[in-house]
N, C-alpha and C. Protein backbone atom coordinates (compact mmCIF):
# COMPACT_ATOMS: atom_id res chain seq x y z
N UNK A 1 85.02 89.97 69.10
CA UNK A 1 86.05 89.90 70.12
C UNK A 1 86.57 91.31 70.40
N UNK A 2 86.78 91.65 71.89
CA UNK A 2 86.95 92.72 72.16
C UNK A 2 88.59 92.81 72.57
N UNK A 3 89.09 94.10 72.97
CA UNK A 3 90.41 94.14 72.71
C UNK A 3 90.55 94.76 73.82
N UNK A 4 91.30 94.31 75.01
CA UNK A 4 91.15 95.01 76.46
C UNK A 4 92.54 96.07 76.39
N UNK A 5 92.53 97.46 76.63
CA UNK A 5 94.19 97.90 76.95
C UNK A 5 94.25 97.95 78.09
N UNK A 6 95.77 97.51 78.18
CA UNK A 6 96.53 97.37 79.60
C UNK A 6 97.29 98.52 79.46
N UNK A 7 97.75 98.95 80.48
CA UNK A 7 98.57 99.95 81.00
C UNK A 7 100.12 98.99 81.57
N UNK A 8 101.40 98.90 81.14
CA UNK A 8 102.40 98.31 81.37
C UNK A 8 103.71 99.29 81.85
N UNK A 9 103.67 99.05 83.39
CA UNK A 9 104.67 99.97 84.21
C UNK A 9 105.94 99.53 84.26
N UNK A 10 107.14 99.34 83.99
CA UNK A 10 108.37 98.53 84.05
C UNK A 10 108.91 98.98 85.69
N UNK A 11 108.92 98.83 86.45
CA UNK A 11 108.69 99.40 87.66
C UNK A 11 110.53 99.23 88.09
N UNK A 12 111.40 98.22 87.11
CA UNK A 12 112.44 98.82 87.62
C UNK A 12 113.30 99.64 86.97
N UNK A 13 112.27 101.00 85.63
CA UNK A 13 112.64 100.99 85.36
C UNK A 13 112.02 102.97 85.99
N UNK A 14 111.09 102.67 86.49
CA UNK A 14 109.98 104.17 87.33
C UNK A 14 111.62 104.71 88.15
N UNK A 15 111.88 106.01 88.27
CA UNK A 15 112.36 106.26 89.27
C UNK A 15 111.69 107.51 89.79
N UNK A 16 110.31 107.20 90.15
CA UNK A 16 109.22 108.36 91.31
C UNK A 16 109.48 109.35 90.87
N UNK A 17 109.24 110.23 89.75
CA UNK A 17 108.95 111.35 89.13
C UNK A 17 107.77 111.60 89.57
N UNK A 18 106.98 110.53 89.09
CA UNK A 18 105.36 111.16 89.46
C UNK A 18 104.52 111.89 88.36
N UNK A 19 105.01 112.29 87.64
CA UNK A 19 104.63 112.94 86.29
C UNK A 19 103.14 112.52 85.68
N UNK A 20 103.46 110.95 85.92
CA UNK A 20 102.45 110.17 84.83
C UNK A 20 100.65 110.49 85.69
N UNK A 21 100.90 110.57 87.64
CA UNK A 21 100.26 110.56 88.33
C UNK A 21 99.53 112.40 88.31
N UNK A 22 100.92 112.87 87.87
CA UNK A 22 100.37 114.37 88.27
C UNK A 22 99.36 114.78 86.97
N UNK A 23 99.32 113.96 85.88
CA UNK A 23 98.05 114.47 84.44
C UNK A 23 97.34 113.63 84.63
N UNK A 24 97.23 112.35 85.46
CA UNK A 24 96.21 110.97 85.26
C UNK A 24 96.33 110.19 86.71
N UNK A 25 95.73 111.21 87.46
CA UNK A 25 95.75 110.89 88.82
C UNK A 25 94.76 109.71 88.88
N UNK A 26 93.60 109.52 88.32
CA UNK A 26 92.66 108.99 88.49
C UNK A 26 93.36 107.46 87.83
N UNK A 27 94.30 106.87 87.47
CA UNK A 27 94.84 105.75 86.76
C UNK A 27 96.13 105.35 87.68
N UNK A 28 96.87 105.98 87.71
CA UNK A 28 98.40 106.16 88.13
C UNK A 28 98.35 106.36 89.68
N UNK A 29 98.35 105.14 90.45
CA UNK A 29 99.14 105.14 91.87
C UNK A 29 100.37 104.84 92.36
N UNK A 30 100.83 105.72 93.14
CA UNK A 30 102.24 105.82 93.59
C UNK A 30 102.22 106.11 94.56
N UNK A 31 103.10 105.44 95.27
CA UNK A 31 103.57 104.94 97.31
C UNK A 31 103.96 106.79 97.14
N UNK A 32 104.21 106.71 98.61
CA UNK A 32 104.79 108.01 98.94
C UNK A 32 106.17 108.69 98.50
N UNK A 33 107.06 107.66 98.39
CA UNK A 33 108.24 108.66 97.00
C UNK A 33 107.41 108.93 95.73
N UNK A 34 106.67 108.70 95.45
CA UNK A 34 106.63 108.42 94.14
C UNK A 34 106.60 107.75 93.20
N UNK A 35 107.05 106.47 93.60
CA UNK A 35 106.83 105.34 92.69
C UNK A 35 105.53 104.27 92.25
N UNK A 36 105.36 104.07 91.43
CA UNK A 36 104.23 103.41 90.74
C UNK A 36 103.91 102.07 91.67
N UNK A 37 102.84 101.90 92.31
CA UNK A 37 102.31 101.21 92.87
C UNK A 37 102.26 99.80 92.39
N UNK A 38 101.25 100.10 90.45
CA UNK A 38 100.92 99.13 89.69
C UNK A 38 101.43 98.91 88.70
N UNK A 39 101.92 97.59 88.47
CA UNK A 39 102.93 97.25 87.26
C UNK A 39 101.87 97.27 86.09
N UNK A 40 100.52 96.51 85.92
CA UNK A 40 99.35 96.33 85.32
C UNK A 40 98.43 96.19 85.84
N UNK A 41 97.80 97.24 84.67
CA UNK A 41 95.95 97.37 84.82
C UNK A 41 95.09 97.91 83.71
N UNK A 42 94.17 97.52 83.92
CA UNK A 42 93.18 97.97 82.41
C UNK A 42 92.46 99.00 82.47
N UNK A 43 92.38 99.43 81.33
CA UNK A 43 92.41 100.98 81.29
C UNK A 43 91.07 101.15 80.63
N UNK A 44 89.76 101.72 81.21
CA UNK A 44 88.17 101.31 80.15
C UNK A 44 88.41 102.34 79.50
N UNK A 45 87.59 101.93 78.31
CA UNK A 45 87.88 102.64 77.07
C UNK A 45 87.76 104.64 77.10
N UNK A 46 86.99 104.97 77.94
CA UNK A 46 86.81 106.63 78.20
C UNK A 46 88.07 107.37 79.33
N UNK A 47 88.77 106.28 79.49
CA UNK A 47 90.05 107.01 80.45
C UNK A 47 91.20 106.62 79.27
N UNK A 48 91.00 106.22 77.88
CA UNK A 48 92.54 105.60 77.16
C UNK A 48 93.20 107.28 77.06
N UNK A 49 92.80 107.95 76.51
CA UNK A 49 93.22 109.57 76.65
C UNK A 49 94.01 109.73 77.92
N UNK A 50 93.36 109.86 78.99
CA UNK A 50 94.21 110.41 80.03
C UNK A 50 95.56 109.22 80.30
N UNK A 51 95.01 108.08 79.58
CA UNK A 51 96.35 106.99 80.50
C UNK A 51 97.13 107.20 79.44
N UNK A 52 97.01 107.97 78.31
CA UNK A 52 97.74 108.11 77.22
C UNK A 52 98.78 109.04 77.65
N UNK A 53 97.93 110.48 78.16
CA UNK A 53 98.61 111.43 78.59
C UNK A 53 99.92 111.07 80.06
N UNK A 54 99.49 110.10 81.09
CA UNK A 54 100.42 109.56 82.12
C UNK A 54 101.44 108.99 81.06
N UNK A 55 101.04 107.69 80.28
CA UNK A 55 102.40 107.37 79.35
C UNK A 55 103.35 108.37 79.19
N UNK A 56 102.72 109.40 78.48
CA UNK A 56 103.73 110.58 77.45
C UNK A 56 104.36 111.07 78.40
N UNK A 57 103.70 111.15 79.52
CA UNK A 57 104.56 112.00 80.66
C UNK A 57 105.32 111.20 81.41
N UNK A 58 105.93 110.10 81.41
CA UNK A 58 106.97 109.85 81.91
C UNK A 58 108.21 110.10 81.58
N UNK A 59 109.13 110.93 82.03
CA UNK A 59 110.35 111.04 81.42
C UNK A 59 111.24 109.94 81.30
N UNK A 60 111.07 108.70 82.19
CA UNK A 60 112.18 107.35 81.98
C UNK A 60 111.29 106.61 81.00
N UNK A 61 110.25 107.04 80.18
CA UNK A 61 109.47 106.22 79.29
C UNK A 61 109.14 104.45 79.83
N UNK A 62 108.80 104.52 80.61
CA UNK A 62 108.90 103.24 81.84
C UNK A 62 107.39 102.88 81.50
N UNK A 63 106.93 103.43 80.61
CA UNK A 63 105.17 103.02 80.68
C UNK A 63 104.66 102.88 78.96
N UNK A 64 104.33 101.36 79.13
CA UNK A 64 103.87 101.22 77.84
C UNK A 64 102.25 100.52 77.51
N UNK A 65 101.94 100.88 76.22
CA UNK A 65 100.32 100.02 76.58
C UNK A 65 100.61 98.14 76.08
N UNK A 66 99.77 97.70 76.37
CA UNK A 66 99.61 96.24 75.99
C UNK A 66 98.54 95.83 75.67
N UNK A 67 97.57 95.32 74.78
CA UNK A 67 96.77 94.86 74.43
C UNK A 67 96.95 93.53 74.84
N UNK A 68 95.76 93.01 75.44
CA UNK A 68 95.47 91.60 75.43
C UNK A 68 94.30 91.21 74.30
């Protein structure tokens, strides 16, 4: 059994920094202020690094992982 990671955005909690988008553009979409597009999504195993690096970089810590 495999172990999928999710990427978990609290979106009322984002206030459009952008941070997480500006190290892990390729994961992290955000409307035109800035704010996080996607509340959840899965992250394949050779991008967990960079979605690691978007996490760390949020300053409202608004982004957490989730395993299903």
């Amino acid at each position: 059994m495999s172990i999928h990671q999710r990427i978990h955005i609290a979106l009322d909690q984002c206030e459009g920094h952008g941070q997480c988008a500006a190290v892990a553009p390729r994961l992290y979409e955000l409307d035109d202020d800035g704010f996080a597009l996607r509340a959840d999504f899965e992250v394949a195993p050779q991008l967990v690094d960079e979605a690691d690096s978007g996490l760390k970089a949020c300053p409202m810590s608004a982004i957490r992982w989730r395993e299903d």
